[in-house]
N, C-alpha and C. Protein backbone atom coordinates (compact mmCIF):
# COMPACT_ATOMS: atom_id res chain seq x y z
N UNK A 1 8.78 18.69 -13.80
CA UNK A 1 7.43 18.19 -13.91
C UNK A 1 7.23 16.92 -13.08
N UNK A 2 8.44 16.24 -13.29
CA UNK A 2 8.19 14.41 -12.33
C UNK A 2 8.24 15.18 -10.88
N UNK A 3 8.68 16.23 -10.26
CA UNK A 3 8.75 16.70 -8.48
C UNK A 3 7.26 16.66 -8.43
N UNK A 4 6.49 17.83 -9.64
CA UNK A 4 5.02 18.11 -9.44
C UNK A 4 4.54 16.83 -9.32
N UNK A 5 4.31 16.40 -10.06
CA UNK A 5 3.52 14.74 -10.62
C UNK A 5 3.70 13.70 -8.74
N UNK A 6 5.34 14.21 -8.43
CA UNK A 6 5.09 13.28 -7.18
C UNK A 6 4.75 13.85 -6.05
N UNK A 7 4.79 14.82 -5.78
CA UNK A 7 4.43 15.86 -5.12
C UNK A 7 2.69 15.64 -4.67
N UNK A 8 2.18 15.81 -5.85
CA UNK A 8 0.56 15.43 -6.13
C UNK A 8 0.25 14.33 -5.72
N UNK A 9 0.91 13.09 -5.69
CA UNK A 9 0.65 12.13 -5.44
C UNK A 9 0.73 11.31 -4.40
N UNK A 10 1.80 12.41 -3.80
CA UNK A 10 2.07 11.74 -2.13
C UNK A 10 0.29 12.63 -1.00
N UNK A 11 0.81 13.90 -2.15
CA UNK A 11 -0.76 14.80 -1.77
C UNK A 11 -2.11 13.94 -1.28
N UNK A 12 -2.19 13.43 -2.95
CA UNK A 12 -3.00 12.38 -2.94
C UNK A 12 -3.36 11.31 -2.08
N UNK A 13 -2.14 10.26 -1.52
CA UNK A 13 -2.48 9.09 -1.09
C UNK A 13 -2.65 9.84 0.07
N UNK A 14 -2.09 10.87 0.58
CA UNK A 14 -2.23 11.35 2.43
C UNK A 14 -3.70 12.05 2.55
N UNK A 15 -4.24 12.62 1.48
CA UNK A 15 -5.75 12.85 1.42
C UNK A 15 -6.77 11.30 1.50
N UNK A 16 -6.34 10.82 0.32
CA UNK A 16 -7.14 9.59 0.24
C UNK A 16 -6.99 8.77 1.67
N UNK A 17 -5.78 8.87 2.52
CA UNK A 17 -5.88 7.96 3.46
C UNK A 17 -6.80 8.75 4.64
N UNK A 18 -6.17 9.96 5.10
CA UNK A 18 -6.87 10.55 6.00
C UNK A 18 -8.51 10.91 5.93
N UNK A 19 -9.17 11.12 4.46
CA UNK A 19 -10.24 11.46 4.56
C UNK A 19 -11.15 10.25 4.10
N UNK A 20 -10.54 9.54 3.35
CA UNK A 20 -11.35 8.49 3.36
C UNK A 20 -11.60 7.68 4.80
N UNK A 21 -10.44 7.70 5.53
CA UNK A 21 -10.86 6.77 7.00
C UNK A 21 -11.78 7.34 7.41
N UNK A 22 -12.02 8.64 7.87
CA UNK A 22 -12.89 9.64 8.08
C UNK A 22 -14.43 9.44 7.51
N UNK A 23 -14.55 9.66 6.21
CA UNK A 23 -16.04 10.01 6.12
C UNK A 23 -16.49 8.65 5.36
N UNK A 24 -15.37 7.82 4.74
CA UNK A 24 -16.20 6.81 4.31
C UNK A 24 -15.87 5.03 5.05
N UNK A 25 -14.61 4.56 5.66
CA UNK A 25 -14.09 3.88 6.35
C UNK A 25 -14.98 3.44 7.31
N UNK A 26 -15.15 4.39 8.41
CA UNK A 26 -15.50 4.51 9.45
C UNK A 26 -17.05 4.06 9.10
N UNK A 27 -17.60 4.70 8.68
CA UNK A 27 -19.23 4.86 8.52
C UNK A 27 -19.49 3.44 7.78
N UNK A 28 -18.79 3.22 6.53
CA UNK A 28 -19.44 1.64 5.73
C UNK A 28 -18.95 1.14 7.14
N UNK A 29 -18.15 0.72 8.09
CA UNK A 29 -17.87 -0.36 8.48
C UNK A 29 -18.56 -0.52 10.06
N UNK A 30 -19.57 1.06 10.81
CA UNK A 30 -20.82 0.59 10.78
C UNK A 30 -21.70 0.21 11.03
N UNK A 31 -21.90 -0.40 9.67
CA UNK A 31 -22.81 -0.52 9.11
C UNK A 31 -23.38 -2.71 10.18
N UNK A 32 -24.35 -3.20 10.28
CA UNK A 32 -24.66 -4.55 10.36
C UNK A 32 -25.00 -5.41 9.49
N UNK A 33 -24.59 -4.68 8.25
CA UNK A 33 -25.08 -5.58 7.27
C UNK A 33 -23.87 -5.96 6.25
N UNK A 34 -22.40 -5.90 7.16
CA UNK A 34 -21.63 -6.32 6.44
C UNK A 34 -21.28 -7.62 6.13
N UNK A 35 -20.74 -8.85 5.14
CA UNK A 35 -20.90 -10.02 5.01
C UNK A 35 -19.73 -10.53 5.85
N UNK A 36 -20.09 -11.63 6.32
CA UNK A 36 -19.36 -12.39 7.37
C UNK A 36 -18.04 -13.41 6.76
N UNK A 37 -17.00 -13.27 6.32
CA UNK A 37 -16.30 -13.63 5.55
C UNK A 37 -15.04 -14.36 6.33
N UNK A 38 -14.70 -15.62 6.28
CA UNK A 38 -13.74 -16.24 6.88
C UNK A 38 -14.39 -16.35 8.42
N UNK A 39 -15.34 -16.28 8.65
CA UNK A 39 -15.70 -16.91 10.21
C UNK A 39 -16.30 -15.54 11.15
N UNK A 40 -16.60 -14.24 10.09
CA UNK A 40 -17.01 -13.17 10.90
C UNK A 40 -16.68 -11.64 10.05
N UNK A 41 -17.11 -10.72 10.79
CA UNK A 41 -17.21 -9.39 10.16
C UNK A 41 -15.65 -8.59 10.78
N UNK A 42 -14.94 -9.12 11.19
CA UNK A 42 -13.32 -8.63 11.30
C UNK A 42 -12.97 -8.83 10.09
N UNK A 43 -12.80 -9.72 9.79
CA UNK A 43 -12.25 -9.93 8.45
C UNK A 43 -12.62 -9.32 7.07
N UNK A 44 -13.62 -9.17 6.92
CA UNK A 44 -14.42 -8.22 5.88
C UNK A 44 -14.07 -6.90 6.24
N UNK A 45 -14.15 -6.00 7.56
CA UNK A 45 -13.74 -5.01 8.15
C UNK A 45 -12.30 -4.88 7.76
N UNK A 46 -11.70 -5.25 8.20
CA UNK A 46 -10.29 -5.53 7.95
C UNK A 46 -9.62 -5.49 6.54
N UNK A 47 -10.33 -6.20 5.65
CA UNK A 47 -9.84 -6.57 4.06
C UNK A 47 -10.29 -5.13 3.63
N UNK A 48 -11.35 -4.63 4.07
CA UNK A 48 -12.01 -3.12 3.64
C UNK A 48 -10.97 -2.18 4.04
N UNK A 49 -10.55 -2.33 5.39
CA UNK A 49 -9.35 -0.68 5.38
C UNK A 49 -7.97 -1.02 4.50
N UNK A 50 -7.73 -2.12 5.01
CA UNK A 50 -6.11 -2.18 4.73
C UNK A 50 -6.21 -1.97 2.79
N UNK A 51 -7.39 -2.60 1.96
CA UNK A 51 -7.59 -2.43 0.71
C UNK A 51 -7.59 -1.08 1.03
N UNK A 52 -7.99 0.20 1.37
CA UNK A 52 -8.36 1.79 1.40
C UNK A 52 -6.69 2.12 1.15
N UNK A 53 -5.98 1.74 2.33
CA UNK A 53 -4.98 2.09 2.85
C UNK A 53 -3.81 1.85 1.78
N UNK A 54 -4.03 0.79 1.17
CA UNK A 54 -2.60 0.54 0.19
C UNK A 54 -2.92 1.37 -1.15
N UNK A 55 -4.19 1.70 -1.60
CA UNK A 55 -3.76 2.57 -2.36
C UNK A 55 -3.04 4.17 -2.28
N UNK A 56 -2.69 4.64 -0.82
CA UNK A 56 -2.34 5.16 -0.69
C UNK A 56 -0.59 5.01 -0.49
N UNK A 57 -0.41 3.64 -0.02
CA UNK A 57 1.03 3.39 -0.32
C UNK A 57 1.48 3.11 -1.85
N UNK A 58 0.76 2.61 -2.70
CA UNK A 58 1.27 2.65 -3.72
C UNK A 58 1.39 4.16 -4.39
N UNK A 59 0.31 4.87 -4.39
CA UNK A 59 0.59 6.17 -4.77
C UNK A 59 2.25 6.55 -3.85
N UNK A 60 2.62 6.68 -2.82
CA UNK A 60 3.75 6.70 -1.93
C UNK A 60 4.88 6.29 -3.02
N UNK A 61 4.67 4.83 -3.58
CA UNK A 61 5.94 4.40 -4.05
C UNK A 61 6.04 4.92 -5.07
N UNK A 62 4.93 5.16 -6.12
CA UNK A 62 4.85 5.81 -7.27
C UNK A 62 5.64 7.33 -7.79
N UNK A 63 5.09 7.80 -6.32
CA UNK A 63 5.90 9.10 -5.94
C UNK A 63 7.16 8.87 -6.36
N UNK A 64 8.01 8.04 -5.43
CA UNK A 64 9.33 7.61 -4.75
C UNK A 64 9.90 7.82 -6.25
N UNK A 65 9.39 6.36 -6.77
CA UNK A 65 9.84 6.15 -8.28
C UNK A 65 10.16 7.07 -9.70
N UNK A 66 8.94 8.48 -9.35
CA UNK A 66 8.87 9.63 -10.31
C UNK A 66 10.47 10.21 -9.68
N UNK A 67 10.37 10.37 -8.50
CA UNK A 67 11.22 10.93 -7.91
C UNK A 67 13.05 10.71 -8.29
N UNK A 68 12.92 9.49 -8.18
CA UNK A 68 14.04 8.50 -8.55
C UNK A 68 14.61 8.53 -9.96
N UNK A 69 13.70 8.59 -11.02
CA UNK A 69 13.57 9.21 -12.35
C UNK A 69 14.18 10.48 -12.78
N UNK A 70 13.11 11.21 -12.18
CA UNK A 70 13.64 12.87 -12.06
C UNK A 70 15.13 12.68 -11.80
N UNK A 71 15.99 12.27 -10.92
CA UNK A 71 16.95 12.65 -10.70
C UNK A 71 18.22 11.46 -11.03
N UNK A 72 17.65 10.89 -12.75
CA UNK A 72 18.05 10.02 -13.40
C UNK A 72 18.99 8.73 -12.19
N UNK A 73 18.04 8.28 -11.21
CA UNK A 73 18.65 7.41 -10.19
C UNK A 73 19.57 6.04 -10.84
N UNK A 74 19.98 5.24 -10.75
CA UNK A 74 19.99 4.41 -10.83
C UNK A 74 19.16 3.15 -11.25
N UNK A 75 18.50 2.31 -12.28
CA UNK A 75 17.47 1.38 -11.92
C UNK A 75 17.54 0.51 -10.95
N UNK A 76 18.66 -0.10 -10.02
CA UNK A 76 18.33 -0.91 -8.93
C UNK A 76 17.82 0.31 -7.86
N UNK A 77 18.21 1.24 -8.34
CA UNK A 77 17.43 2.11 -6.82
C UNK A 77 15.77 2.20 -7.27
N UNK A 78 15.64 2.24 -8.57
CA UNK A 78 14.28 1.98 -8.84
C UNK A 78 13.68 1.07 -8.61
N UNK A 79 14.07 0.00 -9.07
CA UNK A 79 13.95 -1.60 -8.14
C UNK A 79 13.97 -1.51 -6.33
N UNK A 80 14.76 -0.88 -6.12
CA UNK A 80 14.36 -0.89 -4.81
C UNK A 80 13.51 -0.31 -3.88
N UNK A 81 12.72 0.37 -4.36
CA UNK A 81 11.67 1.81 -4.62
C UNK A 81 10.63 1.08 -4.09
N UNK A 82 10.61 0.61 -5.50
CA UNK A 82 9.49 -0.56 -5.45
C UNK A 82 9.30 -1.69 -4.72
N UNK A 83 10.70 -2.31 -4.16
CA UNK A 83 10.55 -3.33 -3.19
C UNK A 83 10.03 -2.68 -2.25
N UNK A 84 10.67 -1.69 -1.75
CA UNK A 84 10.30 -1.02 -0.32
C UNK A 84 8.42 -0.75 -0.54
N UNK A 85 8.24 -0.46 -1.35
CA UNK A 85 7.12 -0.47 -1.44
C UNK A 85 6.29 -1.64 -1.40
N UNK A 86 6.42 -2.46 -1.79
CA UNK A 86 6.03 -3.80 -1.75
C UNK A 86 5.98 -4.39 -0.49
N UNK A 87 6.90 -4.18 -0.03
CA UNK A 87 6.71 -4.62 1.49
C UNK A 87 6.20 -3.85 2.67
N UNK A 88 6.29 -2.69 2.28
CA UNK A 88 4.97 -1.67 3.08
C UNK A 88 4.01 -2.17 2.98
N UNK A 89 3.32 -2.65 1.63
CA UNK A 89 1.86 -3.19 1.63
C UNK A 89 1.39 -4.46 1.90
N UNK A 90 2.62 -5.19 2.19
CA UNK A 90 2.20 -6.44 3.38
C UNK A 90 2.18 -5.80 4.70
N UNK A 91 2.17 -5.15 5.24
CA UNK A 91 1.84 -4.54 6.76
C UNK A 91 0.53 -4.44 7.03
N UNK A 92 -0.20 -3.65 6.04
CA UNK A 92 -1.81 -3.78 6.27
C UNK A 92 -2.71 -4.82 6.32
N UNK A 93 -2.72 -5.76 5.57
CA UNK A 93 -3.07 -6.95 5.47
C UNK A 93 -2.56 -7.85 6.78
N UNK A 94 -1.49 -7.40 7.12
CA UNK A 94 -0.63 -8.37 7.86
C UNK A 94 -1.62 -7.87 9.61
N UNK A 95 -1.72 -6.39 9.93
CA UNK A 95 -2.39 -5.91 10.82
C UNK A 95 -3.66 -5.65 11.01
N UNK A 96 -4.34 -5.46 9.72
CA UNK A 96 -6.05 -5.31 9.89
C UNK A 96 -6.84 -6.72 9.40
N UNK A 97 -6.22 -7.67 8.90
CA UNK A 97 -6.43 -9.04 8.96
C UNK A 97 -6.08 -10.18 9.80
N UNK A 98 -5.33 -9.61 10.69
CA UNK A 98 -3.88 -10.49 11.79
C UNK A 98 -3.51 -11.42 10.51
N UNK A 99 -2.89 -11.63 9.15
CA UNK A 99 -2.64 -12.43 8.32
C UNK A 99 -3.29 -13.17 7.44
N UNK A 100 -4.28 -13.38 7.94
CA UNK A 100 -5.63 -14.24 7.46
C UNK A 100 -5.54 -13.91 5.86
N UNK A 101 -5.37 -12.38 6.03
CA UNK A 101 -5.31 -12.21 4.10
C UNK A 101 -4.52 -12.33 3.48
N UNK A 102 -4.16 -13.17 2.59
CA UNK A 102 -2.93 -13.72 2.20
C UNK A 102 -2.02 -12.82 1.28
N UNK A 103 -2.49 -11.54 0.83
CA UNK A 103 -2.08 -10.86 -0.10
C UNK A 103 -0.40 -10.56 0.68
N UNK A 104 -0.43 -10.37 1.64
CA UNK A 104 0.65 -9.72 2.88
C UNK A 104 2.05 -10.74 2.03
N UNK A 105 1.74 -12.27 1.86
CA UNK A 105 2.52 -13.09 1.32
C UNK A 105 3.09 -13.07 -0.30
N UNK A 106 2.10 -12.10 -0.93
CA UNK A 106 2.67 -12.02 -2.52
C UNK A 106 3.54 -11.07 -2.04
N UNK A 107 2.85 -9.71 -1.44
CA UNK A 107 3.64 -8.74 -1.10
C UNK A 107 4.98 -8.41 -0.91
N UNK A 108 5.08 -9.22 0.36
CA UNK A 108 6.44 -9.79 1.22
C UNK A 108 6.99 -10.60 0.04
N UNK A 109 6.93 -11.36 -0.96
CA UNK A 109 7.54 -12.13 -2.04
C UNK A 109 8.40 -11.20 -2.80
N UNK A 110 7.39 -10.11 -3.52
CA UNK A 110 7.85 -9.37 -4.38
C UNK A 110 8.62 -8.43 -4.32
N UNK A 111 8.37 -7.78 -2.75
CA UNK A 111 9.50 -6.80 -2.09
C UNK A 111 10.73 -7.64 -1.76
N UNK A 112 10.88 -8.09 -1.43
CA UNK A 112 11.64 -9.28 -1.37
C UNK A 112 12.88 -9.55 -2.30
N UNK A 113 12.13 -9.82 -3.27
CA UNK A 113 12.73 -10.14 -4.86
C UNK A 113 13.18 -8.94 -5.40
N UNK A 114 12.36 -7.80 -4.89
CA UNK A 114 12.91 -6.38 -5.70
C UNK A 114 14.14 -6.13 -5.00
N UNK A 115 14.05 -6.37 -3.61
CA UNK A 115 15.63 -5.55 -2.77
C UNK A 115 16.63 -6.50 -3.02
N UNK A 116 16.37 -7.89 -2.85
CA UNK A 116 17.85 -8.66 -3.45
C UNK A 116 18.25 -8.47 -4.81
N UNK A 117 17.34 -8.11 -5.74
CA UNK A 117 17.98 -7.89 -7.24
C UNK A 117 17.91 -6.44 -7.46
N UNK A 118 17.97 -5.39 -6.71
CA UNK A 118 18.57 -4.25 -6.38
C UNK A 118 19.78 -4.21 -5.79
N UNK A 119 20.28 -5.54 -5.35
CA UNK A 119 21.48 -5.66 -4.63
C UNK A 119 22.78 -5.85 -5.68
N UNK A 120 21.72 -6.14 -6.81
CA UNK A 120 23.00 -7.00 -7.54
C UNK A 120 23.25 -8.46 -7.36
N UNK A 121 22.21 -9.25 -6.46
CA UNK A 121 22.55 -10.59 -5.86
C UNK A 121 21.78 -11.29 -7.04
């Protein structure tokens, strides 16, 4: 049942990413009436995909994690699941904001913290 469950969910985030860029991404962003945030409409643009985009990596790690479960893994490999995941989702922020959005920095923290205490360190 956890293969189905992740299975669905990797389904999921690769739908949500591909079709949302597609019919709703593209079109809100547009739009001229988006708000000018941090010195201009990149940034609002920007905070809008990479937000689209990580819910599709977390569904990704979520997967990982069912996955990891299913096949009674280890918990530092679960911990590390999740780091890896964590630090995937500072990439978006880090590229459709050039940094500006600071989330990239909890991100990078927490992945971080997950792979060294997956280490055993």
């Amino acid at each position: 049942m956890l293969f189905i469950a992740a299975a669905l969910l990797v389904a999921l985030g690769l739908f949500h990413s591909i079709l949302g860029e597609r019919y709703i991404i593209r079109r809100l962003l547009r739009r001229e009436d988006l708000p000018k945030l941090f010195g201009g409409r990149e940034f609002t643009a920007g905070t809008i995909r990479f937000a689209w985009h990580i819910t599709t990596l977390l569904a990704l790690g979520v997967a990982a994690v069912l996955v990891l479960v299913a096949v009674d893994a280890e918990p530092r490999a679960v911990v590390a699941a999740i780091g890896i995941t964590c630090l995937a989702c500072a990439v978006p922020p880090l590229v459709f904001t050039r940094g500006r959005h600071l989330s990239w920095v909890v991100f990078l923290a927490a992945g971080t913290l997950c792979l060294v205490a997956s280490l055993g360190a």
